[in-house]
N, C-alpha and C. Protein backbone atom coordinates (compact mmCIF):
# COMPACT_ATOMS: atom_id res chain seq x y z
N UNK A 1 -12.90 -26.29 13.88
CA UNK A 1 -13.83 -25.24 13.53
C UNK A 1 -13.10 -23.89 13.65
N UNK A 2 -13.10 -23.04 12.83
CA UNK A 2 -12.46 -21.65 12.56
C UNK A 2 -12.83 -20.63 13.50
N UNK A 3 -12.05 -20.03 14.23
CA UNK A 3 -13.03 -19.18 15.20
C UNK A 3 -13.50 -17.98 14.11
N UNK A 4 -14.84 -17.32 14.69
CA UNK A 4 -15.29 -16.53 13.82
C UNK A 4 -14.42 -14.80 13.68
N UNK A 5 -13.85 -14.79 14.64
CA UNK A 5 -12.76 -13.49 14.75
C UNK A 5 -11.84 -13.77 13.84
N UNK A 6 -11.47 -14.93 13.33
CA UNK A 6 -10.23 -14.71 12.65
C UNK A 6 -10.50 -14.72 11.33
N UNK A 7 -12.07 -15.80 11.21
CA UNK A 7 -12.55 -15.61 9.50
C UNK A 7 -12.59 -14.13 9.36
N UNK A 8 -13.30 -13.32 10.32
CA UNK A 8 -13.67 -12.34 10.29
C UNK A 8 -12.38 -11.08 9.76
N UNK A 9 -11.17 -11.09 10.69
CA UNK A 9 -10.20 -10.75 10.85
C UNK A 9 -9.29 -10.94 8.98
N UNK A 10 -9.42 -12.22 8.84
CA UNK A 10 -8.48 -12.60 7.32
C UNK A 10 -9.48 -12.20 6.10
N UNK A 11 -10.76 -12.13 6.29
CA UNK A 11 -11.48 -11.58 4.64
C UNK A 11 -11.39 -10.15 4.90
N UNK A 12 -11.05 -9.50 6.10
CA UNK A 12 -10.74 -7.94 5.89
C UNK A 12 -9.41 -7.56 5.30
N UNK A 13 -8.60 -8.53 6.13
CA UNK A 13 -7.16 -8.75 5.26
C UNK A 13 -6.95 -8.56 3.84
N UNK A 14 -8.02 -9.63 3.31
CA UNK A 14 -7.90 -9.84 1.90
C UNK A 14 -8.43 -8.62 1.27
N UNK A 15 -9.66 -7.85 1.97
CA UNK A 15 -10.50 -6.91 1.37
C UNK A 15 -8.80 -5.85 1.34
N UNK A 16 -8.74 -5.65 2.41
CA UNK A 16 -7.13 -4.35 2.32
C UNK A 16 -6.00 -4.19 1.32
N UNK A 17 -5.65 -5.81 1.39
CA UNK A 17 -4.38 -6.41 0.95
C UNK A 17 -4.64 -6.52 -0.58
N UNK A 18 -5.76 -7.38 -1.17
CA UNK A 18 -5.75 -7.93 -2.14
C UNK A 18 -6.74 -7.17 -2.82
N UNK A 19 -7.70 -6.91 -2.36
CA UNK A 19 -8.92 -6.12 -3.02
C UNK A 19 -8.81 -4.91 -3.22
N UNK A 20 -8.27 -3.98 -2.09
CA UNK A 20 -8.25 -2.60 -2.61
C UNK A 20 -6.83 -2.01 -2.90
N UNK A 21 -5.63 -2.86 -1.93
CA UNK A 21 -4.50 -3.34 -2.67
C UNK A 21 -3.54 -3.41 -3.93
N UNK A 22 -4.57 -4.30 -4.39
CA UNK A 22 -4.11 -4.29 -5.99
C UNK A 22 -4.79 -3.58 -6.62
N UNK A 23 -5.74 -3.03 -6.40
CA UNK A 23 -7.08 -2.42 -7.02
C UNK A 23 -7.75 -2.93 -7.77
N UNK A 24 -8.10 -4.12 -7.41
CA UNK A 24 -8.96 -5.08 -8.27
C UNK A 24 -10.64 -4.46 -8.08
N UNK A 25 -10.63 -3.81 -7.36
CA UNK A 25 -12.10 -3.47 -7.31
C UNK A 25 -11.66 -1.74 -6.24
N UNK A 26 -11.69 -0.44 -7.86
CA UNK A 26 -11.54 0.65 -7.25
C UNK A 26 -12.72 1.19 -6.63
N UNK A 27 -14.01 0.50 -6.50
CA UNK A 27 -14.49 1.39 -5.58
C UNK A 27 -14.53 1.08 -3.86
N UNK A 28 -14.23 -0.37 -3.79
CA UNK A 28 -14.16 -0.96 -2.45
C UNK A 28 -13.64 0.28 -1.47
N UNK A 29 -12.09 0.69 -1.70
CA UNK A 29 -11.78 1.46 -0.67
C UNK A 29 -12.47 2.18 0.15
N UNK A 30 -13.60 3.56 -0.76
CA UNK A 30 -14.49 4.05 0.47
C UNK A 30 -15.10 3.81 1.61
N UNK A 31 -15.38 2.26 1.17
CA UNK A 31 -16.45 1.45 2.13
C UNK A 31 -15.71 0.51 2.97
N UNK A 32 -14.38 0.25 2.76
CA UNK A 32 -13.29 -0.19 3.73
C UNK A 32 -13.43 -0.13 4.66
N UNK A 33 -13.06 0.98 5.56
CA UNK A 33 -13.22 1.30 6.85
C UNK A 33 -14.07 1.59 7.22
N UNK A 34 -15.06 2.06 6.41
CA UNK A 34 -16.95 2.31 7.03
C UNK A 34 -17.43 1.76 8.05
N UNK A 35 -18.36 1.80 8.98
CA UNK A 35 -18.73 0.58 9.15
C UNK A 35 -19.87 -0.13 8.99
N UNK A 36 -20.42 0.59 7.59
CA UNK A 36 -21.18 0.03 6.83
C UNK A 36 -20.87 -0.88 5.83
N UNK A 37 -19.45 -1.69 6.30
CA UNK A 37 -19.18 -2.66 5.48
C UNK A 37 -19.26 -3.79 6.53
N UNK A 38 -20.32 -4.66 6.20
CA UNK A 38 -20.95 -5.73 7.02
C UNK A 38 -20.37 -7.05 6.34
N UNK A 39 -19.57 -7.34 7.55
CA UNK A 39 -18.91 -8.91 7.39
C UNK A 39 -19.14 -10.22 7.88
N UNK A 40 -20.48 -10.97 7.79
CA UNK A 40 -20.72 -11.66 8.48
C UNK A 40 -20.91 -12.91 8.03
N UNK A 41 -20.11 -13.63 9.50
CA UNK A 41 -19.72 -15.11 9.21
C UNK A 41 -20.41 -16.15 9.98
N UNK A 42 -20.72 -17.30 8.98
CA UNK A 42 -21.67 -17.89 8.83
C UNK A 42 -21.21 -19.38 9.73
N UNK A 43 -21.47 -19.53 10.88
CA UNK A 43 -20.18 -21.20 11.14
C UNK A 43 -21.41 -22.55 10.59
N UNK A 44 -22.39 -22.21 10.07
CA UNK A 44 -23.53 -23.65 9.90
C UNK A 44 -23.00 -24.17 8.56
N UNK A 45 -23.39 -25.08 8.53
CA UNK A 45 -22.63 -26.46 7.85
C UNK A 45 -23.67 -27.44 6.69
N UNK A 46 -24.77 -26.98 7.08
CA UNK A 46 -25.76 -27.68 6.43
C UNK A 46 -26.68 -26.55 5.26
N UNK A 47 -26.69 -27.01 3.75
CA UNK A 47 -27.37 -26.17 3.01
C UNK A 47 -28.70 -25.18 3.64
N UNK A 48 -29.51 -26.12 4.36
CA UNK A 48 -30.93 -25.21 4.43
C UNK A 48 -30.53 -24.44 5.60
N UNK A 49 -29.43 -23.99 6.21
CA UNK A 49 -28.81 -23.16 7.45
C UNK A 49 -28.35 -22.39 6.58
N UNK A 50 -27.30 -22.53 5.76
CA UNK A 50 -26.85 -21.65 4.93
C UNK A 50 -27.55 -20.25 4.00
N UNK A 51 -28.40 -21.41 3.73
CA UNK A 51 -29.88 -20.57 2.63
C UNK A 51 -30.05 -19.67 3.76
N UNK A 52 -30.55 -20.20 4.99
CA UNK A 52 -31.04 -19.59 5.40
C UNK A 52 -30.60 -18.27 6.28
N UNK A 53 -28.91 -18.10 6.35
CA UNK A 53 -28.44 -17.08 6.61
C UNK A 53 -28.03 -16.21 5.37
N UNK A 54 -28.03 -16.55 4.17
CA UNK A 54 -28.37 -15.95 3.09
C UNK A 54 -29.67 -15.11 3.42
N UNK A 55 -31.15 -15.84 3.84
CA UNK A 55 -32.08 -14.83 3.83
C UNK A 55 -31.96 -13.68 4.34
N UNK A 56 -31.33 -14.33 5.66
CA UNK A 56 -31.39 -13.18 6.58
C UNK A 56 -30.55 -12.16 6.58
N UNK A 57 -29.21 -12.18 5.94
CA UNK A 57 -28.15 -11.07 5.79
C UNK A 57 -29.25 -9.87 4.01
N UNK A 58 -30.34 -10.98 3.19
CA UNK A 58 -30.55 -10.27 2.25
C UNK A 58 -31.55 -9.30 2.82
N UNK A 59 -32.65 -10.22 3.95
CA UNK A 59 -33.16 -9.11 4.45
C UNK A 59 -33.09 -7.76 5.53
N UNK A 60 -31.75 -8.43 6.13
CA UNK A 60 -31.25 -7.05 6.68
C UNK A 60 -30.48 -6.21 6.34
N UNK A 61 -30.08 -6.47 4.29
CA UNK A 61 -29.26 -5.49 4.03
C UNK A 61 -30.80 -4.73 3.32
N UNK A 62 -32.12 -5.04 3.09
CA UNK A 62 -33.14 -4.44 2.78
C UNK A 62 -33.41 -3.58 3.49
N UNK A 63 -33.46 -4.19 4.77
CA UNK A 63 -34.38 -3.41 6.03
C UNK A 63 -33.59 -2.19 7.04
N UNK A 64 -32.42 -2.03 6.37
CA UNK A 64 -31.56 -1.04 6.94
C UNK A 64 -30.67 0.01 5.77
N UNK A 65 -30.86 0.97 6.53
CA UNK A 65 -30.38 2.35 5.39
C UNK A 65 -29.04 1.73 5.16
N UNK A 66 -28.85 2.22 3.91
CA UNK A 66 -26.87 2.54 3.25
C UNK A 66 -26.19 2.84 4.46
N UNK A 67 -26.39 3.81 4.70
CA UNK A 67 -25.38 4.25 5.58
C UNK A 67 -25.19 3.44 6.54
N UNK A 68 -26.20 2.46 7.41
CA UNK A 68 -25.47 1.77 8.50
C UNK A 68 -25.16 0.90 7.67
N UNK A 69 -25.80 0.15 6.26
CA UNK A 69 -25.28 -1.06 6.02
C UNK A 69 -24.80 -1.10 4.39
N UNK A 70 -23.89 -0.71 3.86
CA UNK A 70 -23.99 -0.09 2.51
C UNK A 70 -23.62 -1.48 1.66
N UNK A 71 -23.19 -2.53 2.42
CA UNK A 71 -22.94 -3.74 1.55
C UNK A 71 -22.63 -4.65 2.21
N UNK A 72 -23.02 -5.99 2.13
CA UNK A 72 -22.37 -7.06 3.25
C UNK A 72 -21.74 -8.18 2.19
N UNK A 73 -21.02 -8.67 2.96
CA UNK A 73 -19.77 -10.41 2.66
C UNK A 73 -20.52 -11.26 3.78
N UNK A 74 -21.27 -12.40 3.13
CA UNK A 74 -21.31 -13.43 3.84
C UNK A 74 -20.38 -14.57 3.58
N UNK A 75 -19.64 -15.02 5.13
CA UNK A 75 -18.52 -16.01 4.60
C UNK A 75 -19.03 -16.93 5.41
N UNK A 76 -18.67 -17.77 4.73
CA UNK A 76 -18.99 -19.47 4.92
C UNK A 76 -17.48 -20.13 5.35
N UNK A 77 -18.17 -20.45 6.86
CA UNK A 77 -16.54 -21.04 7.47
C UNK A 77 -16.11 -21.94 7.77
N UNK A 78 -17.54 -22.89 7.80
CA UNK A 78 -17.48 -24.41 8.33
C UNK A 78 -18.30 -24.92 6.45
N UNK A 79 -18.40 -24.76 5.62
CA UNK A 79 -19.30 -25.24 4.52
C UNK A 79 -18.61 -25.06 3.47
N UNK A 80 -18.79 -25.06 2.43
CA UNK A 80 -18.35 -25.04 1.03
C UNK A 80 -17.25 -24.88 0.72
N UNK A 81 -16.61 -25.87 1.33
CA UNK A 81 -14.94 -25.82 0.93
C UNK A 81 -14.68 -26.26 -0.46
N UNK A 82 -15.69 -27.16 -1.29
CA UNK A 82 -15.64 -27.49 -2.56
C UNK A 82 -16.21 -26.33 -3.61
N UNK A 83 -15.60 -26.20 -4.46
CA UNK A 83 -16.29 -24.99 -5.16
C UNK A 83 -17.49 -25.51 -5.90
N UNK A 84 -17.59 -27.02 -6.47
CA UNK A 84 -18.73 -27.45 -6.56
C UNK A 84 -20.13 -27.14 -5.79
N UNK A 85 -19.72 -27.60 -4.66
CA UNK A 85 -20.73 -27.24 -3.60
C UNK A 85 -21.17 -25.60 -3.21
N UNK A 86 -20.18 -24.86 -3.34
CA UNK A 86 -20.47 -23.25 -3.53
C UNK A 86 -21.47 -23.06 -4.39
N UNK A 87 -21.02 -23.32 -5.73
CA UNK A 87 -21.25 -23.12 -7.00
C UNK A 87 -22.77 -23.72 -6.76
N UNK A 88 -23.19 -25.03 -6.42
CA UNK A 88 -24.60 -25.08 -6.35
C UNK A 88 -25.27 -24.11 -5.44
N UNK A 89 -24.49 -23.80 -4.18
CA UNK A 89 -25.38 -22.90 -3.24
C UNK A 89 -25.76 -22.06 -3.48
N UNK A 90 -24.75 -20.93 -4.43
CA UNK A 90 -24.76 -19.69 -5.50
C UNK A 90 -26.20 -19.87 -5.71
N UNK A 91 -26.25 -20.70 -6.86
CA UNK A 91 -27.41 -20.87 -8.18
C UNK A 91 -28.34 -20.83 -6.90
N UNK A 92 -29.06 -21.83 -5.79
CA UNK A 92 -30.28 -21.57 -5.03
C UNK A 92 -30.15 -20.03 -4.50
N UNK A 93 -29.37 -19.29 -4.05
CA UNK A 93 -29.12 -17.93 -3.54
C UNK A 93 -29.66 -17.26 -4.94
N UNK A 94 -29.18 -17.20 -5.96
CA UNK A 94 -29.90 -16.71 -6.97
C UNK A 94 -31.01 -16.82 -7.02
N UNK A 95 -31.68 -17.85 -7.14
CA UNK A 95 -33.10 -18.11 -7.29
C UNK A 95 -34.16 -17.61 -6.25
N UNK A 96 -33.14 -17.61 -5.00
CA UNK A 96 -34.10 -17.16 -4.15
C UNK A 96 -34.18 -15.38 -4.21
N UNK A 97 -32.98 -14.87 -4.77
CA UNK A 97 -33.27 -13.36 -5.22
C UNK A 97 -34.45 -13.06 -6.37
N UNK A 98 -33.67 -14.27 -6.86
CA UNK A 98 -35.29 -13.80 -8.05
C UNK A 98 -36.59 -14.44 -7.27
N UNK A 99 -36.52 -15.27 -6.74
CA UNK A 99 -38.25 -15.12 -6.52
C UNK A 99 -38.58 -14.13 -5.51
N UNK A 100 -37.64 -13.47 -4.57
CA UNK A 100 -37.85 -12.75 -3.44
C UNK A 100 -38.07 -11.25 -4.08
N UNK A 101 -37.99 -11.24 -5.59
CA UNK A 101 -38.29 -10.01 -6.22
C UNK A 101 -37.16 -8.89 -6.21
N UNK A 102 -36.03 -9.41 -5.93
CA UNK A 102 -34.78 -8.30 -5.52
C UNK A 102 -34.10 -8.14 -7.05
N UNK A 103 -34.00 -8.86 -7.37
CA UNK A 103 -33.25 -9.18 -8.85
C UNK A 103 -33.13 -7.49 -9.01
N UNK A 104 -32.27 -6.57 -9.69
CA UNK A 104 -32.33 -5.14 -10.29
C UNK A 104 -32.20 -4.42 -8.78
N UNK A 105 -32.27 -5.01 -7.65
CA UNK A 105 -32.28 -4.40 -6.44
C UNK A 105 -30.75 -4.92 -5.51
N UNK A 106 -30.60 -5.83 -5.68
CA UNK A 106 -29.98 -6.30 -4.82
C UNK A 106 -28.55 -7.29 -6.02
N UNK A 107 -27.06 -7.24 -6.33
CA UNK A 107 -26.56 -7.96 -6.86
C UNK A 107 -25.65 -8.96 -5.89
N UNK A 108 -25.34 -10.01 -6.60
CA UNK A 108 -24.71 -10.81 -6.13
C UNK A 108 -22.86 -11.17 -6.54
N UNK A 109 -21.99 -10.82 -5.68
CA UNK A 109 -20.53 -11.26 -6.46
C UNK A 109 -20.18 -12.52 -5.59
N UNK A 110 -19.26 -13.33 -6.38
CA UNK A 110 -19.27 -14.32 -5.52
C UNK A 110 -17.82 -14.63 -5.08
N UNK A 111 -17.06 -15.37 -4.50
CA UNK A 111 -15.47 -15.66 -4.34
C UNK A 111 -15.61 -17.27 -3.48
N UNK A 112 -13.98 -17.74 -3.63
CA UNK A 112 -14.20 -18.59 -2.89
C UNK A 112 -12.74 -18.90 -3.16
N UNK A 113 -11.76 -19.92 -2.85
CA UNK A 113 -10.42 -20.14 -2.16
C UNK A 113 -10.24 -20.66 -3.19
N UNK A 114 -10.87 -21.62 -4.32
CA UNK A 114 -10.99 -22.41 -5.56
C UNK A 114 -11.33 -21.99 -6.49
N UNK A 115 -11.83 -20.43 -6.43
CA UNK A 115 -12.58 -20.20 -8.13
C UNK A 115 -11.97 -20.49 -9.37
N UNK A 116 -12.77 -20.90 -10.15
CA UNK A 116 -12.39 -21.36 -11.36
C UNK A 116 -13.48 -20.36 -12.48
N UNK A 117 -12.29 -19.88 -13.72
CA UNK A 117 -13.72 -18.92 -14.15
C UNK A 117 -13.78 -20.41 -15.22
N UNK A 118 -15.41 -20.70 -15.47
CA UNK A 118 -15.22 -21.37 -16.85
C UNK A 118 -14.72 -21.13 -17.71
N UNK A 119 -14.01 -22.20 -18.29
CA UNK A 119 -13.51 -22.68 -19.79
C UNK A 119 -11.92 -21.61 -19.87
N UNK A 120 -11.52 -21.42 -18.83
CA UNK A 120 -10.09 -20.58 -18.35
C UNK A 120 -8.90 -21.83 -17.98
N UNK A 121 -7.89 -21.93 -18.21
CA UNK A 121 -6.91 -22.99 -17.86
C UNK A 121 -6.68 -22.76 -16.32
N UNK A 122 -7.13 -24.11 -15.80
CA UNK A 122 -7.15 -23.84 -13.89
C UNK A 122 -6.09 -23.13 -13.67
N UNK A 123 -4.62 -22.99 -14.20
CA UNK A 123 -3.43 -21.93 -13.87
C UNK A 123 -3.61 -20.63 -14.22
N UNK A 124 -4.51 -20.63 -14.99
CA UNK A 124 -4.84 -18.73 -15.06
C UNK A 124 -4.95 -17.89 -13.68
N UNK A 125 -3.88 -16.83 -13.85
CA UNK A 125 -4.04 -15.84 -12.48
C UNK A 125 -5.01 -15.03 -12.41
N UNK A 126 -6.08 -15.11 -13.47
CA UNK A 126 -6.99 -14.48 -13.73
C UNK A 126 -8.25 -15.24 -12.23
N UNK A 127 -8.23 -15.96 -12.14
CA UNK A 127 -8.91 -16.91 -11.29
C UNK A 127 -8.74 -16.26 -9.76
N UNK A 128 -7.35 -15.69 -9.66
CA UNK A 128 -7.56 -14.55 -8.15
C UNK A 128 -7.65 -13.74 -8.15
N UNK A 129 -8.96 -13.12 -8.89
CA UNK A 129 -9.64 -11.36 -8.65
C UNK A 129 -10.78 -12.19 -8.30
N UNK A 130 -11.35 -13.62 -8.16
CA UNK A 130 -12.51 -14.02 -7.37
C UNK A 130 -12.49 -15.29 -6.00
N UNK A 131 -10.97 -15.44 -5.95
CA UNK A 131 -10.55 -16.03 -4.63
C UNK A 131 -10.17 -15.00 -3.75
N UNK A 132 -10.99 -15.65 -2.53
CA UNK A 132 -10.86 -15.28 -1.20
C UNK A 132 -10.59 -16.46 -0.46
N UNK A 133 -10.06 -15.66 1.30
CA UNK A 133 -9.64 -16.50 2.40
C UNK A 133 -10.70 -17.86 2.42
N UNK A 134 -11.97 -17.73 2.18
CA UNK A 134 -13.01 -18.39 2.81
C UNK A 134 -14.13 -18.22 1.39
N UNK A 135 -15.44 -19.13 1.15
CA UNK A 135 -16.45 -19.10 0.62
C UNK A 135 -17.05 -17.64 0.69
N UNK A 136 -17.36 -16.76 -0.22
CA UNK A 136 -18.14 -15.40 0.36
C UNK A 136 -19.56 -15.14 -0.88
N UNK A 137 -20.47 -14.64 -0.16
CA UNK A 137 -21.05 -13.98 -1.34
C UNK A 137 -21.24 -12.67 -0.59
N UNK A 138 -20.54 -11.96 -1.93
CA UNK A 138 -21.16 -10.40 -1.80
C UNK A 138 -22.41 -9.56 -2.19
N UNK A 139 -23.40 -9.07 -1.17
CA UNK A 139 -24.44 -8.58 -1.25
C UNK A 139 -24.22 -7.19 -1.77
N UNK A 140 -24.13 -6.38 -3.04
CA UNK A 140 -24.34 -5.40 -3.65
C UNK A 140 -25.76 -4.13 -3.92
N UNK A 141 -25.58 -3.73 -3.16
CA UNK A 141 -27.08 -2.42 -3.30
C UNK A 141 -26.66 -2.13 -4.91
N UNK A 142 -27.94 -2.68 -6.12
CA UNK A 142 -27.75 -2.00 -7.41
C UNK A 142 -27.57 -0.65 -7.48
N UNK A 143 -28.46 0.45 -6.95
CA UNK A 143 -28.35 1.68 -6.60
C UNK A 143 -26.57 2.10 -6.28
N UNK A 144 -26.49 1.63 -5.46
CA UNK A 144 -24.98 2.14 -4.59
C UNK A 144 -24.50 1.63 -6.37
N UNK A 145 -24.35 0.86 -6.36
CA UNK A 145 -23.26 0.18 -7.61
C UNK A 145 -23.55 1.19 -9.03
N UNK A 146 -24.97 1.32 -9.19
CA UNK A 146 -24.99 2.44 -10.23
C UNK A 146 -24.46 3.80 -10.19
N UNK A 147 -24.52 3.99 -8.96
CA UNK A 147 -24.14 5.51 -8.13
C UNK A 147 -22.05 5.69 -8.73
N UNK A 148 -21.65 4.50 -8.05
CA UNK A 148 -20.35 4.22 -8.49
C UNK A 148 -19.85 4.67 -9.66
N UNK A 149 -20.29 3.37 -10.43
CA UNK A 149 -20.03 3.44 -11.78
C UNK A 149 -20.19 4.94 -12.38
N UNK A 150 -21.62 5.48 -12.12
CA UNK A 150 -21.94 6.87 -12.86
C UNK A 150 -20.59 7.39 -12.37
N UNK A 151 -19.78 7.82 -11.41
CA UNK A 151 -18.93 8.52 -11.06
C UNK A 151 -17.50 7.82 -11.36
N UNK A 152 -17.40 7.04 -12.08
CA UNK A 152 -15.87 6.06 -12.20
C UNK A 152 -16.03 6.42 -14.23
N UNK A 153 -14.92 6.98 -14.34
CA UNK A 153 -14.39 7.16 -15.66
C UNK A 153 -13.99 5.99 -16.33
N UNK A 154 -14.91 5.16 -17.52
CA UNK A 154 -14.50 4.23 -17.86
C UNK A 154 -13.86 2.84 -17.18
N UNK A 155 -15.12 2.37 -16.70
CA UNK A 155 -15.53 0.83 -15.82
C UNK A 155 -14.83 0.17 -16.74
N UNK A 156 -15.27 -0.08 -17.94
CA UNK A 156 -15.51 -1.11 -18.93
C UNK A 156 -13.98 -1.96 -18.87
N UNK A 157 -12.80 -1.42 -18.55
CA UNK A 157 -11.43 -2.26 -18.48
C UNK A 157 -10.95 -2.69 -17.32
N UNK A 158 -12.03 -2.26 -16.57
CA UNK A 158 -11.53 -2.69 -14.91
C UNK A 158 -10.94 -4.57 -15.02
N UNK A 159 -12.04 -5.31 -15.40
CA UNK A 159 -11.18 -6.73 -15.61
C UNK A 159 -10.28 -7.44 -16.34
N UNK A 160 -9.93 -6.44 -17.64
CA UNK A 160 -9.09 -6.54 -18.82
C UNK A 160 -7.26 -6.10 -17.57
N UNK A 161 -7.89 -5.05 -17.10
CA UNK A 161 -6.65 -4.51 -16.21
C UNK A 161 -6.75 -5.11 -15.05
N UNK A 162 -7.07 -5.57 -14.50
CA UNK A 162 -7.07 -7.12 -13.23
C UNK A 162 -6.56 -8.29 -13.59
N UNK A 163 -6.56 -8.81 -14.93
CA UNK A 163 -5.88 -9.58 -15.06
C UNK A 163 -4.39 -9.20 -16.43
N UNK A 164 -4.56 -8.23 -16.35
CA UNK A 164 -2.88 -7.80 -16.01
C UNK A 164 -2.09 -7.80 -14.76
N UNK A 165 -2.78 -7.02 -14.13
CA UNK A 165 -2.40 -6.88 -12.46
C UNK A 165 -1.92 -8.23 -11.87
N UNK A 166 -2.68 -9.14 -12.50
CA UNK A 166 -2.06 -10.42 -11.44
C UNK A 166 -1.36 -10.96 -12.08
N UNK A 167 -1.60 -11.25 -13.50
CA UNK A 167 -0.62 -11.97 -14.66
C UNK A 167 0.90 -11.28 -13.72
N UNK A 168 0.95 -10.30 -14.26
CA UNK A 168 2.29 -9.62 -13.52
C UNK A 168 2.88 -9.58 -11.73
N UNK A 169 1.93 -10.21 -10.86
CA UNK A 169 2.55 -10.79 -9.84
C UNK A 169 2.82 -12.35 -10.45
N UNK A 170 2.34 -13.11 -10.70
CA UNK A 170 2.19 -14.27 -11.06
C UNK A 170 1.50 -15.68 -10.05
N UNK A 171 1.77 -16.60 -10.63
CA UNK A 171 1.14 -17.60 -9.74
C UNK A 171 1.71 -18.04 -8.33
N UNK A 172 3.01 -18.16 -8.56
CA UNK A 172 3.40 -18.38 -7.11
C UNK A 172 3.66 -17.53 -6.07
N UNK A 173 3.43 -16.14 -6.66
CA UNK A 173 3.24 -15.21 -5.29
C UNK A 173 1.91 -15.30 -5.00
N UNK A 174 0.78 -14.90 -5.92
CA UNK A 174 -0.64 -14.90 -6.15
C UNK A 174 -0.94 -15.99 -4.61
N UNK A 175 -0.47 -17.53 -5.04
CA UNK A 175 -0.71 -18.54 -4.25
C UNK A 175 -0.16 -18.46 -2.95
N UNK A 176 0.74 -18.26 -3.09
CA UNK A 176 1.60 -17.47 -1.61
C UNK A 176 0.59 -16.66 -0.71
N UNK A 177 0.58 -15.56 -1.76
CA UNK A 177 -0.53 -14.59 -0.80
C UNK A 177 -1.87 -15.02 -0.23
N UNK A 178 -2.70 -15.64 -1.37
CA UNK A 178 -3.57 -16.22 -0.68
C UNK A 178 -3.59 -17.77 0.70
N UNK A 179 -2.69 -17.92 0.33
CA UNK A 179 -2.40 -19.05 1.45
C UNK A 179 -2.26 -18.05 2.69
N UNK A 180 -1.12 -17.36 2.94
CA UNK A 180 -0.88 -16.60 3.87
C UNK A 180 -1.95 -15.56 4.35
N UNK A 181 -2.99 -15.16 3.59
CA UNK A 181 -4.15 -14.44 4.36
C UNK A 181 -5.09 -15.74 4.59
N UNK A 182 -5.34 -16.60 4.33
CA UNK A 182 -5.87 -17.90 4.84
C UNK A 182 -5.69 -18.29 6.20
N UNK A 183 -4.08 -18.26 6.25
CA UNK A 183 -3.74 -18.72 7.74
C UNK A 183 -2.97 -17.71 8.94
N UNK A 184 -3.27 -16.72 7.87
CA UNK A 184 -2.86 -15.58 9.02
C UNK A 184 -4.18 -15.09 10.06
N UNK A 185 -3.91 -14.74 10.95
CA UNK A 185 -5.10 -14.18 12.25
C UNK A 185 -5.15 -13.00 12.69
């Protein structure tokens, strides 16, 4: 079992290293060191535990201002090592946004150690702008994210230019790196 300091410890890694890093995602940096960037790790093992720390990270990124909590990563440390199994947990996490009425309020990004984008050749380096150390879903304030964007000069190539960015490290550093924030502490 993973201690939770070090899951904790390696998806900040990745957030530093790989996320704001490469600049796969230019607005992350602000909220980097904040400490309204809420990282919390999940050690339960069983779907309806899972769901159910899903609820609770959605309702306490509701029930608390931006400023203490401007966005959270829930990582999954003992569960969804299959991306199959992610990938179904996703879709119920969705559903439960939409029936919980958040949908336009609340977005969802997702990552995981395996992502695969559909219908992409599994060697595409395009596939690590959504791998991370560990299973994560990212809880997004729509607001905050509109706020962003209004202030970011031409969004629209951010992923056209991400997967340049990695094409040009390539796969076996790409894999390198992510292995090594995996098992680094």
């Amino acid at each position: 079992m993973p201690d939770r300091d070090a899951v904790e410890r390696q998806t900040r890694a990745w957030l530093t290293e790989f996320v704001v890093g490469l600049n796969l995602c230019p607005f992350a940096r602000p909220v980097l060191d904040s400490p309204a960037l809420r990282v919390a790790v999940c050690d339960k093992t069983e779907g309806p535990d899972l769901l159910r720390a899903f609820l609770l990270e959605l309702d306490l990124l509701q029930s608390t201002p931006e400023e203490d909590v401007a966005t959270t990563l829930l990582v999954f440390a003992n569960a969804l090592q299959s991306f199959d199994d992610y990938l179904d947990l996703l879709a119920d996490a969705q559903d439960l946004l939409h029936e919980s009425g958040l949908e336009g309020v609340v977005q969802l990004a997702s990552f995981h150690p395996d992502y695969l984008f559909d219908g992409e050749d599994p060697a595409a380096t395009s596939h690590f702008s959504n791998r991370a150390p560990w299973p994560t879903i990212h809880f997004l304030r729509e607001d905050m994210l509109s706020r962003v964007l209004g202030d970011y000069p031409d969004p629209e190539p951010i992923p056209q230019r991400n997967m340049q960015t990695l094409a040009s490290i390539g796969l076996p550093a790409l894999k390198s790196k992510t292995r090594e924030l995996r098992e680094g502490s």
